[in-house]
C-alpha atoms as a PDB file:
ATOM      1  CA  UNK A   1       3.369  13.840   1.671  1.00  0.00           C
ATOM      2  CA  UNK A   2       6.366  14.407  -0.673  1.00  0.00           C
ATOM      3  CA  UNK A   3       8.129  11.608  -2.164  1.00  0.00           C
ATOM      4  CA  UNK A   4      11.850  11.932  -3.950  1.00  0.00           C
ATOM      5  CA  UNK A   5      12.713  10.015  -6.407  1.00  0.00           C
ATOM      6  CA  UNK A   6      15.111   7.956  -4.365  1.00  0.00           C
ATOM      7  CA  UNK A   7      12.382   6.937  -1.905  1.00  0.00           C
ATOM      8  CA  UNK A   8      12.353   3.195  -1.744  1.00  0.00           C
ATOM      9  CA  UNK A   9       9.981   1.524  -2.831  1.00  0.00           C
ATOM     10  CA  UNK A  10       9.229  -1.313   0.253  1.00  0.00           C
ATOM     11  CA  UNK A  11       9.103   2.284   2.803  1.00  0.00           C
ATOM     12  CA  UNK A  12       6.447   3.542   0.196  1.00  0.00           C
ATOM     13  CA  UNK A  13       4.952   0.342   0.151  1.00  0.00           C
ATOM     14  CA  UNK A  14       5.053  -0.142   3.822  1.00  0.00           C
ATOM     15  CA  UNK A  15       3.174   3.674   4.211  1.00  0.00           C
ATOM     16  CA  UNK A  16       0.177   2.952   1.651  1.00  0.00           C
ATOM     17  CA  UNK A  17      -0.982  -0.050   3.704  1.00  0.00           C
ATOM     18  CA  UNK A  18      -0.077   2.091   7.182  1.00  0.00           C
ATOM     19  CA  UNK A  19      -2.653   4.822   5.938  1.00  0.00           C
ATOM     20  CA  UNK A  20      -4.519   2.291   3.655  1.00  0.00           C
ATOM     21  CA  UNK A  21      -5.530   0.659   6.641  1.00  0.00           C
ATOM     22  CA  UNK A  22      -5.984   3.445   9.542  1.00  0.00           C
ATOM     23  CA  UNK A  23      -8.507   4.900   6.960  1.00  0.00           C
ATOM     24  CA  UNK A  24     -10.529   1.685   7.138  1.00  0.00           C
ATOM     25  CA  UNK A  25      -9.954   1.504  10.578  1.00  0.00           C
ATOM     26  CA  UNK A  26     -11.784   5.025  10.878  1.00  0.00           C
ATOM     27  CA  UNK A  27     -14.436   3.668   9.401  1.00  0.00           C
ATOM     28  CA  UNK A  28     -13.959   5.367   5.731  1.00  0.00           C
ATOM     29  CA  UNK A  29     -13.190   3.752   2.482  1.00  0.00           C
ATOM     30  CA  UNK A  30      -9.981   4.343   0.882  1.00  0.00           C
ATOM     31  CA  UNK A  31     -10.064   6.520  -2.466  1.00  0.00           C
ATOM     32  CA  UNK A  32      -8.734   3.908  -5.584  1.00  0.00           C
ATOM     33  CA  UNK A  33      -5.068   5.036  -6.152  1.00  0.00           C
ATOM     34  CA  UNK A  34      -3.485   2.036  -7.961  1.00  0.00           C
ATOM     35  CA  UNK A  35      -3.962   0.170 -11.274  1.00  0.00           C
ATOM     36  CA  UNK A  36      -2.599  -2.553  -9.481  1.00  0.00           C
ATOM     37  CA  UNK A  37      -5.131  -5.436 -10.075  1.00  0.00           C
ATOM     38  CA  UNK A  38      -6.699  -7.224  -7.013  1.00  0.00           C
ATOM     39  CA  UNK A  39      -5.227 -10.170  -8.162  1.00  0.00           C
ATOM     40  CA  UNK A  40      -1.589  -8.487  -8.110  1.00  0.00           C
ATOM     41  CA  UNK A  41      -1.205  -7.410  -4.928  1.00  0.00           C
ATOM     42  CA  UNK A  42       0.880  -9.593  -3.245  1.00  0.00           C
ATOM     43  CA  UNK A  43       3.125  -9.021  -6.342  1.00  0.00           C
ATOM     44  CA  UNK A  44       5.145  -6.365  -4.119  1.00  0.00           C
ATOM     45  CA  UNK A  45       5.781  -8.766  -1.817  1.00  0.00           C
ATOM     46  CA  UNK A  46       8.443 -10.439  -4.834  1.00  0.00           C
ATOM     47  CA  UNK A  47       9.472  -7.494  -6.138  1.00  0.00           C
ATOM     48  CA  UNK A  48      10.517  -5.443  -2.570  1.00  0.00           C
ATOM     49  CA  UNK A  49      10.504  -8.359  -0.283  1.00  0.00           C
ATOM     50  CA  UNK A  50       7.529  -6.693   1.730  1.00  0.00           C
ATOM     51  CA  UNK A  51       4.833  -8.132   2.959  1.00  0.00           C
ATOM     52  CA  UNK A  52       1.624  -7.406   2.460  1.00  0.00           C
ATOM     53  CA  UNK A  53      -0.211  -5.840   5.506  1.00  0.00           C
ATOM     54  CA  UNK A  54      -3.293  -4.515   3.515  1.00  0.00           C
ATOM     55  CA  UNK A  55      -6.631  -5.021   5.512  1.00  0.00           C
ATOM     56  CA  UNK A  56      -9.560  -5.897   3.407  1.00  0.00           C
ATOM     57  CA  UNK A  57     -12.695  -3.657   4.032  1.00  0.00           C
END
């Protein structure tokens, strides 16, 4: 995947849960990626207007 610098943010936002959660759906565990605290997550949701479709494993 190749991202430009004028990607938005909610469409990159909107992809990591998409393959976030067909990875746990496949029965894997997602590799970390963020330094986004657990607690912060839904802090997208103000910033791009997105909301969050993360599945918990």
């Amino acid at each position: 995947m190749r991202l430009e610098a004028s990607a938005d943010p909610r469409d990159v936002w909107v992809e990591r849960d998409t393959l976030e959660n067909a990875i746990i759906a496949a029965g894997k565990s997602p590799v970390p990626y963020s330094k986004l605290h657990e607690e912060m997550r839904a802090a997208p949701g103000v910033w791009y207007g997105v909301p969050n479709k993360r599945v918990q494993d």
